[in-house]
C-alpha atoms as a PDB file:
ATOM      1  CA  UNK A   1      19.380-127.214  27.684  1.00  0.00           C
ATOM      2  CA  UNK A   2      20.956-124.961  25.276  1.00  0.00           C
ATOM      3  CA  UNK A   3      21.258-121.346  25.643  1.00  0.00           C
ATOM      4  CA  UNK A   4      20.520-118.904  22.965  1.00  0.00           C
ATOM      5  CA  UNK A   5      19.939-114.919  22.392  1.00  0.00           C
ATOM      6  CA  UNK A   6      15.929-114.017  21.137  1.00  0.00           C
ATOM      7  CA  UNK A   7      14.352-111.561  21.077  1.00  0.00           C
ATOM      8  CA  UNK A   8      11.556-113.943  22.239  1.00  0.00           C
ATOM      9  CA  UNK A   9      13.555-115.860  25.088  1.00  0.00           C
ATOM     10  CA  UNK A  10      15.625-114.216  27.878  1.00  0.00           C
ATOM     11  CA  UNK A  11      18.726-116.690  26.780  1.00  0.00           C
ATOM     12  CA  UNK A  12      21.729-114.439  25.792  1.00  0.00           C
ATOM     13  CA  UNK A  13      25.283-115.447  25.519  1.00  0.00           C
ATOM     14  CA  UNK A  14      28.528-114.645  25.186  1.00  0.00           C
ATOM     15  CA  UNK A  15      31.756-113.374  27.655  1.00  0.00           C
ATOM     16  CA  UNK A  16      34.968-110.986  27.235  1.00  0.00           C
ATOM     17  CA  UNK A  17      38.730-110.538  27.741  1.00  0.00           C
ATOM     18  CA  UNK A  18      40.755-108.436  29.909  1.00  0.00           C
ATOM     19  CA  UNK A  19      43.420-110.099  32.443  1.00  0.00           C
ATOM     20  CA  UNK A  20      42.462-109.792  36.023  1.00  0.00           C
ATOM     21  CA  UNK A  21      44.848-107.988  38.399  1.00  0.00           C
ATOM     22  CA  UNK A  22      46.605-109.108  40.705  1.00  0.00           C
ATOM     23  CA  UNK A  23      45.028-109.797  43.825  1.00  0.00           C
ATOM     24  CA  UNK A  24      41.080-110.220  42.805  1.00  0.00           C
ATOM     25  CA  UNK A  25      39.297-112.864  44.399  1.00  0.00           C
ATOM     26  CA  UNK A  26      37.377-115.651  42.446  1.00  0.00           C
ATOM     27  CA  UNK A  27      34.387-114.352  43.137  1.00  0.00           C
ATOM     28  CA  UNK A  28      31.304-114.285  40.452  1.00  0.00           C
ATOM     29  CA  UNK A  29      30.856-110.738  39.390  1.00  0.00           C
ATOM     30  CA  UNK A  30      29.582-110.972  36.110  1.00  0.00           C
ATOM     31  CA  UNK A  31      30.057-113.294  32.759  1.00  0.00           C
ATOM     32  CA  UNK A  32      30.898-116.565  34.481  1.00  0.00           C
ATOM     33  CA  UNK A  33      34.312-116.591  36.531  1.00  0.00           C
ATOM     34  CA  UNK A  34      34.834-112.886  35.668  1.00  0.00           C
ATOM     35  CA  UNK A  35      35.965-109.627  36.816  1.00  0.00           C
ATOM     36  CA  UNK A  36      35.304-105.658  36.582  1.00  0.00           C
ATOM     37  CA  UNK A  37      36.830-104.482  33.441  1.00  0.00           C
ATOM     38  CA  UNK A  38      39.405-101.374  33.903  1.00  0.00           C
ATOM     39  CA  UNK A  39      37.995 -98.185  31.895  1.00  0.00           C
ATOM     40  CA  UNK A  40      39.514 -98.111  28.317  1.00  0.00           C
ATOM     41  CA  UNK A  41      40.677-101.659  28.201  1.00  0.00           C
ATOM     42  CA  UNK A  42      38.053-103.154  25.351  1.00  0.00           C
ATOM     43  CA  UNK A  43      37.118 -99.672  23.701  1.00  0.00           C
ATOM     44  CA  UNK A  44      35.456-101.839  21.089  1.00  0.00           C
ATOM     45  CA  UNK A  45      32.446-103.118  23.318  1.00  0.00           C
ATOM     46  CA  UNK A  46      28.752-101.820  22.443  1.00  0.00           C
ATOM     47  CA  UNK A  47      25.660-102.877  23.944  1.00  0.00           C
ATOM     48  CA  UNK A  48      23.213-103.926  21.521  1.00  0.00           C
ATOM     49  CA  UNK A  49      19.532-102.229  22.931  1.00  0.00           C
ATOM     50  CA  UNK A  50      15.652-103.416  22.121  1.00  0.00           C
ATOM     51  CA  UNK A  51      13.001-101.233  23.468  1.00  0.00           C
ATOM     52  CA  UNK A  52      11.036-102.742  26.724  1.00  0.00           C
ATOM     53  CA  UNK A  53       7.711-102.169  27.010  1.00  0.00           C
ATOM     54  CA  UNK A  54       7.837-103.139  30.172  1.00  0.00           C
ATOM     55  CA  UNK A  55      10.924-101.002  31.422  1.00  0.00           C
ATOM     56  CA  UNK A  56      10.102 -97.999  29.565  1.00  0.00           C
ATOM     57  CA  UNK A  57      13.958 -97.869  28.350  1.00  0.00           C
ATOM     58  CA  UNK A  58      16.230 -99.478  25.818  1.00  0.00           C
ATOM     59  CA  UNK A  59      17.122-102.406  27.304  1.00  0.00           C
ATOM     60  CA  UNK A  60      20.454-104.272  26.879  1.00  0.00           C
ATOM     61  CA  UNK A  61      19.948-107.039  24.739  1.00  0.00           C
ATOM     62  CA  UNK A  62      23.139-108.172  23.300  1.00  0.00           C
ATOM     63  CA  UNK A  63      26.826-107.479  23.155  1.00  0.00           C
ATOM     64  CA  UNK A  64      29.088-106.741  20.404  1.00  0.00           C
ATOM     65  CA  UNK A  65      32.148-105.218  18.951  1.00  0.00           C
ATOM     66  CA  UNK A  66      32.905-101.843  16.941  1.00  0.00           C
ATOM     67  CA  UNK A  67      34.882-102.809  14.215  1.00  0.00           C
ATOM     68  CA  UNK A  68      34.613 -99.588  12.203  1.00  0.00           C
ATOM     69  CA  UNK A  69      33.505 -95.764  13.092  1.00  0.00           C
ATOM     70  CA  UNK A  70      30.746 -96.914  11.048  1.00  0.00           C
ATOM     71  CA  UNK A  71      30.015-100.390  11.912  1.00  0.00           C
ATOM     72  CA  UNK A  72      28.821-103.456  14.441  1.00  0.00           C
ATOM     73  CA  UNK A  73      29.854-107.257  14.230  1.00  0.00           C
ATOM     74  CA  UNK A  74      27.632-108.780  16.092  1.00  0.00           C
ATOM     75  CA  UNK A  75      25.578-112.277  16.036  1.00  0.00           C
ATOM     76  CA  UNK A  76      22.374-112.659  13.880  1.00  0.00           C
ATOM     77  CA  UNK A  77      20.694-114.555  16.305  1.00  0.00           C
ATOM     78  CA  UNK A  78      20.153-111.161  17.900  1.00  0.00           C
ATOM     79  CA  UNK A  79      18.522-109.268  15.473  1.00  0.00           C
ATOM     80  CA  UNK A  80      16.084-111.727  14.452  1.00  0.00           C
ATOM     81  CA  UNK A  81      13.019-112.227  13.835  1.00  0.00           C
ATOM     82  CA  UNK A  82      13.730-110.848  10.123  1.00  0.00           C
ATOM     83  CA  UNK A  83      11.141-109.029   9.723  1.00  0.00           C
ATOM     84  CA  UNK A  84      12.731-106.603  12.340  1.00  0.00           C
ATOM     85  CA  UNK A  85      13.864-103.570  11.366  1.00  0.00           C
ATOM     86  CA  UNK A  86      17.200-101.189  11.708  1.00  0.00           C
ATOM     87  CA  UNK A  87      14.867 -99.069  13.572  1.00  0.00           C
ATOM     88  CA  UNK A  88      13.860-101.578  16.389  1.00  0.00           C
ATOM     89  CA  UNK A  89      17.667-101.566  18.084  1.00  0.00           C
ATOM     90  CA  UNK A  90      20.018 -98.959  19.361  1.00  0.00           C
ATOM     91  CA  UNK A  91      23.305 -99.050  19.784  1.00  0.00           C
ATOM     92  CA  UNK A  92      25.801 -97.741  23.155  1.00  0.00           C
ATOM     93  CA  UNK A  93      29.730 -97.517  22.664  1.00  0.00           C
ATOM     94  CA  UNK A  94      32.296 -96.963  24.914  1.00  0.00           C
ATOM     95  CA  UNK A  95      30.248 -98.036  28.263  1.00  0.00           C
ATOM     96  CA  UNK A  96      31.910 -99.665  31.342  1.00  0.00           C
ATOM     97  CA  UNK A  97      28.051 -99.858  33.347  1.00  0.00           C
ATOM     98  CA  UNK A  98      24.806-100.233  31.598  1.00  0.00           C
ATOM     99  CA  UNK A  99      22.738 -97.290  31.145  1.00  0.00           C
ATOM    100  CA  UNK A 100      25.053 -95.220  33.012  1.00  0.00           C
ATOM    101  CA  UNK A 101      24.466 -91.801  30.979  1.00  0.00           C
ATOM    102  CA  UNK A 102      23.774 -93.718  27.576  1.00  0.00           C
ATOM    103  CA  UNK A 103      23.740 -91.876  24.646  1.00  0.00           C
ATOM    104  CA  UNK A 104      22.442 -94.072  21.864  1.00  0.00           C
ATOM    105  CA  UNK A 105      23.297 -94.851  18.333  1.00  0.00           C
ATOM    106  CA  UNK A 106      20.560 -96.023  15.849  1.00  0.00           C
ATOM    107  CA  UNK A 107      21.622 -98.307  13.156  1.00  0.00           C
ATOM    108  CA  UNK A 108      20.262 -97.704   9.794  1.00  0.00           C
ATOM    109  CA  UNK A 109      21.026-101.080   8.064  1.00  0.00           C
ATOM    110  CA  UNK A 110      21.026-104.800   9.513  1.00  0.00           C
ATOM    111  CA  UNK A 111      23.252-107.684   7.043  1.00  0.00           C
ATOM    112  CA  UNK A 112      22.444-110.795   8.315  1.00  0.00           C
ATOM    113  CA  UNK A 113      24.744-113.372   6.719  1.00  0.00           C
ATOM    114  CA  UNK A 114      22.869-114.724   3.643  1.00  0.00           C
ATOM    115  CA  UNK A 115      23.604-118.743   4.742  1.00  0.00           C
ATOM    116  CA  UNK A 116      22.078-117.615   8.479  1.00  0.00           C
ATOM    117  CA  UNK A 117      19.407-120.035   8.912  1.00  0.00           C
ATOM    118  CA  UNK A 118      16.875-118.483  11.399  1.00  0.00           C
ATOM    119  CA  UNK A 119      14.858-121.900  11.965  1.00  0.00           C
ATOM    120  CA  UNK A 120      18.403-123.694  13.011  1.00  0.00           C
ATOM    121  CA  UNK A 121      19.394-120.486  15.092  1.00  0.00           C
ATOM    122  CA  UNK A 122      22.445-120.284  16.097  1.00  0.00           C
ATOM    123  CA  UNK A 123      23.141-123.932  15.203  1.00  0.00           C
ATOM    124  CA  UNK A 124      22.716-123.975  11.611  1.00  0.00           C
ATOM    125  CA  UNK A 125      26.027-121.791  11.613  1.00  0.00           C
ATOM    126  CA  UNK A 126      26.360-118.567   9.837  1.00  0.00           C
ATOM    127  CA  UNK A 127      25.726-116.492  13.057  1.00  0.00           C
ATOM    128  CA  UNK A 128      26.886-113.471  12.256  1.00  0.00           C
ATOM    129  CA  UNK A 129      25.602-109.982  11.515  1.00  0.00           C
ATOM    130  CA  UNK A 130      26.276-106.675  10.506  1.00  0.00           C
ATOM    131  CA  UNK A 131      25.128-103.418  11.480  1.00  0.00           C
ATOM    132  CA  UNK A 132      25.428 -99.994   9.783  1.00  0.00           C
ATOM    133  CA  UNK A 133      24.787 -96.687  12.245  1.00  0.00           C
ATOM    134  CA  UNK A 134      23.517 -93.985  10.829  1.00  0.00           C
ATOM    135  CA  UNK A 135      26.178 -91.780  11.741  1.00  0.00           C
ATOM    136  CA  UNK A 136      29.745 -92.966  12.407  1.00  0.00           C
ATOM    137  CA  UNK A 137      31.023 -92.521  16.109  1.00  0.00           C
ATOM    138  CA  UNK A 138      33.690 -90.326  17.501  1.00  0.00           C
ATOM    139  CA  UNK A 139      36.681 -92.182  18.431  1.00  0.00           C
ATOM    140  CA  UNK A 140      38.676 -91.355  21.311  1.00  0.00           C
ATOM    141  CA  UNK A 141      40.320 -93.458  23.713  1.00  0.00           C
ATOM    142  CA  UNK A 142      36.654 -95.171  25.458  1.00  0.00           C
ATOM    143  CA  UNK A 143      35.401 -95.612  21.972  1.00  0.00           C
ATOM    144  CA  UNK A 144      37.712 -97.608  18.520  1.00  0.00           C
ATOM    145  CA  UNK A 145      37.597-100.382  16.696  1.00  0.00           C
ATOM    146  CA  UNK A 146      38.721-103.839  17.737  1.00  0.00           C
ATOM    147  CA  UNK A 147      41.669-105.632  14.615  1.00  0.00           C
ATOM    148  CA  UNK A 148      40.058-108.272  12.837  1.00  0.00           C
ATOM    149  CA  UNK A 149      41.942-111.292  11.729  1.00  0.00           C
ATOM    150  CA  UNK A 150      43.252-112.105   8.437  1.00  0.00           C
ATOM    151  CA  UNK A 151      41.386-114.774   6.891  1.00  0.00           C
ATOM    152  CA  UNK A 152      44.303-117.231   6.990  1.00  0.00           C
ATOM    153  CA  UNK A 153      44.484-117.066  10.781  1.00  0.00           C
ATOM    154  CA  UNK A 154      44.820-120.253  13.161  1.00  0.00           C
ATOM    155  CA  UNK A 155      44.036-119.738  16.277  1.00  0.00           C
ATOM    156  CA  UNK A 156      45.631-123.167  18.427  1.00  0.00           C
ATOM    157  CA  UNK A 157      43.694-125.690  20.924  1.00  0.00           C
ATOM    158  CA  UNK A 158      44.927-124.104  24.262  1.00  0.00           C
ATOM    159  CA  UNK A 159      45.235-120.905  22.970  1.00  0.00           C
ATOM    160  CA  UNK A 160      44.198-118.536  25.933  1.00  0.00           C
ATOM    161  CA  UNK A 161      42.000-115.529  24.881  1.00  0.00           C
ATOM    162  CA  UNK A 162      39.345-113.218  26.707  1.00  0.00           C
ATOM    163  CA  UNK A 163      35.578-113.008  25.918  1.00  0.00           C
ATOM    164  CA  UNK A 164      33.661-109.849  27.467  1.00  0.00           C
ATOM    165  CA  UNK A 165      30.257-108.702  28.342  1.00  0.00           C
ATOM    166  CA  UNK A 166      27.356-107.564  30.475  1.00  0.00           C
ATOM    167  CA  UNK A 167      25.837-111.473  30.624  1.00  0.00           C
ATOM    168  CA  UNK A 168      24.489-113.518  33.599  1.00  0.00           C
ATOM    169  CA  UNK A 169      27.010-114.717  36.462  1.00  0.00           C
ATOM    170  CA  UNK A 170      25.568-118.330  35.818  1.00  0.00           C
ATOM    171  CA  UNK A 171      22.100-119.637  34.314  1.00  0.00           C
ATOM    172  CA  UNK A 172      19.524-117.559  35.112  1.00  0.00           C
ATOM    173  CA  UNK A 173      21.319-115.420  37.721  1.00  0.00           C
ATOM    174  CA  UNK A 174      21.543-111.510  35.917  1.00  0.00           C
ATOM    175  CA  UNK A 175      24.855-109.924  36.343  1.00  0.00           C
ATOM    176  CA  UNK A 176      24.226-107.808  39.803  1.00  0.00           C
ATOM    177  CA  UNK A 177      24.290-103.384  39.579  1.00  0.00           C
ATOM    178  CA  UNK A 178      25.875-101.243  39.040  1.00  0.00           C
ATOM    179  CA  UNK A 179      25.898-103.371  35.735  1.00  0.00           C
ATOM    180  CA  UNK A 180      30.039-103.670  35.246  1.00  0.00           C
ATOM    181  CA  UNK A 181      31.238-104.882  32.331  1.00  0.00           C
ATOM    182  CA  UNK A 182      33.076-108.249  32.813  1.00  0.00           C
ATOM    183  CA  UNK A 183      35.971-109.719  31.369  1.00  0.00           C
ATOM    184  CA  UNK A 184      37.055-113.324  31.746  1.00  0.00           C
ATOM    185  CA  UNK A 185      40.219-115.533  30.257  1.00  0.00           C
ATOM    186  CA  UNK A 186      38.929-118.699  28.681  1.00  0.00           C
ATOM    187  CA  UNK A 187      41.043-121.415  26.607  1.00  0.00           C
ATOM    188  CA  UNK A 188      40.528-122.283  23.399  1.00  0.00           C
ATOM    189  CA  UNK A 189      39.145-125.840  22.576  1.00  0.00           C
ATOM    190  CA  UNK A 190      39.583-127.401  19.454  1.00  0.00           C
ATOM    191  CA  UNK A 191      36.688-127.940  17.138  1.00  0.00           C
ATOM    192  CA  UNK A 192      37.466-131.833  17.443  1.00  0.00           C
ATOM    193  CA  UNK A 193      37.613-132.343  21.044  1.00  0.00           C
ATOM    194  CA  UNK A 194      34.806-129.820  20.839  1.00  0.00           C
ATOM    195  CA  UNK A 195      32.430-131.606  19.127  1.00  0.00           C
ATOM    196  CA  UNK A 196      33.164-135.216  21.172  1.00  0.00           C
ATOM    197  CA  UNK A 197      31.884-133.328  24.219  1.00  0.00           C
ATOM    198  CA  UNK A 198      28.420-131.824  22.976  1.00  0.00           C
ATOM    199  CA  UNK A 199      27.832-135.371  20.812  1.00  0.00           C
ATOM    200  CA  UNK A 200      28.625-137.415  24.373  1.00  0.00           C
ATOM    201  CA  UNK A 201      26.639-134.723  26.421  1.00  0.00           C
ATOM    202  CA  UNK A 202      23.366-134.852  23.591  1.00  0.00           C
ATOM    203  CA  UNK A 203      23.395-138.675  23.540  1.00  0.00           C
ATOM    204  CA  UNK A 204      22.317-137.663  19.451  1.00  0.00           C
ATOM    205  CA  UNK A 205      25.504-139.209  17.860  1.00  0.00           C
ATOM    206  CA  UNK A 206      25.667-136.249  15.805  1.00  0.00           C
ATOM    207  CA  UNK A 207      28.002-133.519  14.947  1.00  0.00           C
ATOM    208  CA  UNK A 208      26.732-129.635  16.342  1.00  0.00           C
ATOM    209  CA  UNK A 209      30.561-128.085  15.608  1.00  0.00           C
ATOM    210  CA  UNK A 210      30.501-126.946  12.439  1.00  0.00           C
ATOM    211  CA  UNK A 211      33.703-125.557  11.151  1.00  0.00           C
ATOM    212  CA  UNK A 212      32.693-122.312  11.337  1.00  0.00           C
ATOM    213  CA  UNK A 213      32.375-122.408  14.974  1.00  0.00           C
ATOM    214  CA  UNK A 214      35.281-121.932  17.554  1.00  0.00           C
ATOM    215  CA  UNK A 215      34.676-123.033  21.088  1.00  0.00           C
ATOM    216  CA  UNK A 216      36.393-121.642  24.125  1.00  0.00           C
ATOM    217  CA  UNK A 217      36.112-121.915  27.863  1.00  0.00           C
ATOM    218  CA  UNK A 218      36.658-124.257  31.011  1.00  0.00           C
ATOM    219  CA  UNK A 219      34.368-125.055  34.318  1.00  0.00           C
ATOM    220  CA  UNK A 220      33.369-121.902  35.674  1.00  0.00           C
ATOM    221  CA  UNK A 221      35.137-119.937  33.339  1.00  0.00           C
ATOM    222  CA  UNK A 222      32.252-118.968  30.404  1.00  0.00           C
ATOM    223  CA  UNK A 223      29.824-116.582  29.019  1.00  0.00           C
ATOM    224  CA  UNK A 224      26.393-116.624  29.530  1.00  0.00           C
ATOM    225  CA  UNK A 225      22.709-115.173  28.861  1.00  0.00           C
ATOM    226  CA  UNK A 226      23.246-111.913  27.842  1.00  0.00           C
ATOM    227  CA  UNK A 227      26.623-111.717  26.223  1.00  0.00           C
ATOM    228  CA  UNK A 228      26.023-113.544  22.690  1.00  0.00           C
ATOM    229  CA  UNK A 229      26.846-111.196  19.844  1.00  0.00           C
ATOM    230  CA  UNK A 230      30.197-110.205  22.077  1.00  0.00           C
ATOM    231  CA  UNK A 231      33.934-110.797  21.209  1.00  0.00           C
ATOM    232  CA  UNK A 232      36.436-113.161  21.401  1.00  0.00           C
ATOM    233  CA  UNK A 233      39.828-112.099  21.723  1.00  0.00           C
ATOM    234  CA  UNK A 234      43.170-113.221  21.217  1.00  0.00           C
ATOM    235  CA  UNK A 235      46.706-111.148  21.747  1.00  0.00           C
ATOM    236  CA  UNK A 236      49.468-111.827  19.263  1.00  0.00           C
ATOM    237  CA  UNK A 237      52.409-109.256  18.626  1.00  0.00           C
ATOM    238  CA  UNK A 238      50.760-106.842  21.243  1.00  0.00           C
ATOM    239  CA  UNK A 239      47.605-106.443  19.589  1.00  0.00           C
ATOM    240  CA  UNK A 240      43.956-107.397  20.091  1.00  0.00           C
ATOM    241  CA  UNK A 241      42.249-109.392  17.290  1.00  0.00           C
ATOM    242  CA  UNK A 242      38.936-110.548  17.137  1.00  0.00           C
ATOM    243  CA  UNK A 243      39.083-114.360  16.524  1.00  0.00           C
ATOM    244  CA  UNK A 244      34.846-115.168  17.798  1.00  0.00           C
ATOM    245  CA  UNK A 245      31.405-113.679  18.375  1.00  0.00           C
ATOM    246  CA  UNK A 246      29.647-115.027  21.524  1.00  0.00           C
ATOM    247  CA  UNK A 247      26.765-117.602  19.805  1.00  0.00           C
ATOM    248  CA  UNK A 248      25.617-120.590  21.967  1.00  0.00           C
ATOM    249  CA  UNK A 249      26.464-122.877  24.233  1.00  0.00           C
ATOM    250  CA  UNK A 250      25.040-125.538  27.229  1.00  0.00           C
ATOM    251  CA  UNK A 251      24.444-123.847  30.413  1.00  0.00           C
ATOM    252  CA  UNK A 252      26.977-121.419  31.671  1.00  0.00           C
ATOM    253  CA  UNK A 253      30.767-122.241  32.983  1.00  0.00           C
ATOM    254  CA  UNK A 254      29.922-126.107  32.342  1.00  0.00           C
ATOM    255  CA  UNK A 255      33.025-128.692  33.499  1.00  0.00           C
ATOM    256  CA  UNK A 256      33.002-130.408  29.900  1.00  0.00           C
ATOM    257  CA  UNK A 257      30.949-128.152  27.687  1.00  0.00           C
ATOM    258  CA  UNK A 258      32.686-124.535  26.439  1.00  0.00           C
ATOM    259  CA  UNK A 259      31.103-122.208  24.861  1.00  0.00           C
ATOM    260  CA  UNK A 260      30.571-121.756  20.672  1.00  0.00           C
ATOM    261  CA  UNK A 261      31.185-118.903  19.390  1.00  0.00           C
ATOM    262  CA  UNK A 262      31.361-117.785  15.576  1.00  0.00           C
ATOM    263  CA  UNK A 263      34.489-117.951  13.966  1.00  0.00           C
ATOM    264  CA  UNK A 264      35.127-114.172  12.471  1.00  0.00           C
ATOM    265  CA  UNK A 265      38.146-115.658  10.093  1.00  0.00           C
ATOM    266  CA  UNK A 266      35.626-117.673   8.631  1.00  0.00           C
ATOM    267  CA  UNK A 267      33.640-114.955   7.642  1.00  0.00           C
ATOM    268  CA  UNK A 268      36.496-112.064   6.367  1.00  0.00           C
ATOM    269  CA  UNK A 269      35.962-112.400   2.826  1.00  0.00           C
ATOM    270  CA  UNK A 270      32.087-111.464   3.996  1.00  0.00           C
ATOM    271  CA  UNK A 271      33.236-108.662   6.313  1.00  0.00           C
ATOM    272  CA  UNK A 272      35.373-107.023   3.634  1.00  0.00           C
ATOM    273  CA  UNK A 273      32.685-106.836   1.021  1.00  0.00           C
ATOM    274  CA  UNK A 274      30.760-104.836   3.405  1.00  0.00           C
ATOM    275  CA  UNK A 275      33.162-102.650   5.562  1.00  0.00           C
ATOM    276  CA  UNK A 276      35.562-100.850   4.655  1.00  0.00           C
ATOM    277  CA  UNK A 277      38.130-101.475   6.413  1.00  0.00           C
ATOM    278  CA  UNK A 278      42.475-101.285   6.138  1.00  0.00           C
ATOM    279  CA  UNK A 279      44.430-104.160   4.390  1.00  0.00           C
ATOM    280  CA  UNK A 280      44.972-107.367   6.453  1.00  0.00           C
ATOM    281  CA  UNK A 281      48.363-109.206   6.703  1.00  0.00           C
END
């Protein structure tokens, strides 16, 4: 069964980087295959929050990325229905534990992608989403934007990059308090090889890769419910770009099945007319 983020369903996805030091042992602390993320390593992390009746508290919801003072990348899927407004989510930044002394943003403005198809979800492609806070943050060394690719990037089959979050250790299985934020190393798999897997594992003989999607991740290596709308990263020439935003995927850490995330190079041209941010290479 395929996971997804709603608003309506507990099914979240989504994982980060960070490399593990030396000497941690395998064991399942959060994403799928993760481990505790040092303090100040992904600065760019938010939590995206809904309100819970039931809880009383703005609940984490989401994950994604601050790519400007002034502005969230995160997946659409997570801010739907549409008829949602700015109002109904909160933003935290610069978080290692959930709700550990959170001091929220609220986001004034919510940009969809115009080709976001809500009744496809996720798999229609186009999951991707903008949000505006009303007030830009103050950046300091827990809290700055993450680089975003130039549009002519190509990220390579194999390529091995990190994917971050506050997600599930498996399917249905919460990540555990104090609530660390996880980091796991997952390769890249080409959209090809891909999109053999999901049409062998859905017996439908049809094509869910689009190429807009990028898929990364291995057995046991993986996000999960909780961290769609997070990052994908990738290190060339010492810095940290953004190359995917957590979006779907079929269970958690499956053997043949990685994870699908959004591919952000896909999507600069869309990014730019929106944010401002510096000149790309």
């Amino acid at each position: 069964m395929l996971w997804l983020v709603f608003l309506t369903l507990p099914f979240l996805g989504g994982s980060a980087p960070v490399t593990p030091e030396p000497g941690l042992g395998p064991e399942l602390v959060g994403i799928v295959g993760g481990c505790d993320v040092p303090a100040r390593k992904y600065p760019w992390q938010v939590s995206l929050r809904f309100y819970s009746m039931t809880y009383y508290l703005w609940e984490h919801l989401c994950g994604g990325s601050l790519i400007h003072p002034e502005w969230v990348l995160t997946a659409a899927h997570c801010v739907e229905p549409e008829e949602l407004e700015a109002c109904a989510f909160r933003v935290q930044v610069g978080q290692l534990r959930l709700y550990d002394h959170d001091q929220l943003h609220k986001v004034a403005e919510i940009i969809r992608h115009p080709n976001y198809n809500e009744s496809l979800s996720a798999w229609g492609g186009a999951d991707i989403a903008l949000l505006r806070l009303e007030a830009p943050v103050m950046l300091s060394e827990d809290v700055s934007p993450v680089s975003l690719p130039p549009a002519s990037l190509r990220v390579p089959s194999r390529t091995m990059c990190w994917v971050t979050g506050w997600g599930g250790i498996g399917n249905n299985l919460p990540l555990p308090p104090p609530h660390r934020l996880q980091e796991v190393e997952v390769p890249v798999v080409g959209n090809r090889e891909c999109s053999r897997r999901y049409r062998n594992s859905s017996g439908g003989g049809y094509d869910l890769i689009r190429a807009d999607m990028l898929c990364a991740g291995s057995e046991g290596r993986d996000s999960c419910q909780g961290d769609s709308g997070g990052p994908l990263v990738c290190s060339w020439n010492c810095t940290w770009f953004q190359v995917g935003v957590v979006s779907w995927g079929d269970a958690c850490g499956h053997h043949d099945l990685p994870g699908v995330y959004t591919r952000v190079t896909s999507y600069m041209p869309w990014i730019r007319r929106h944010v401002p941010l510096g000149p790309v290479a």
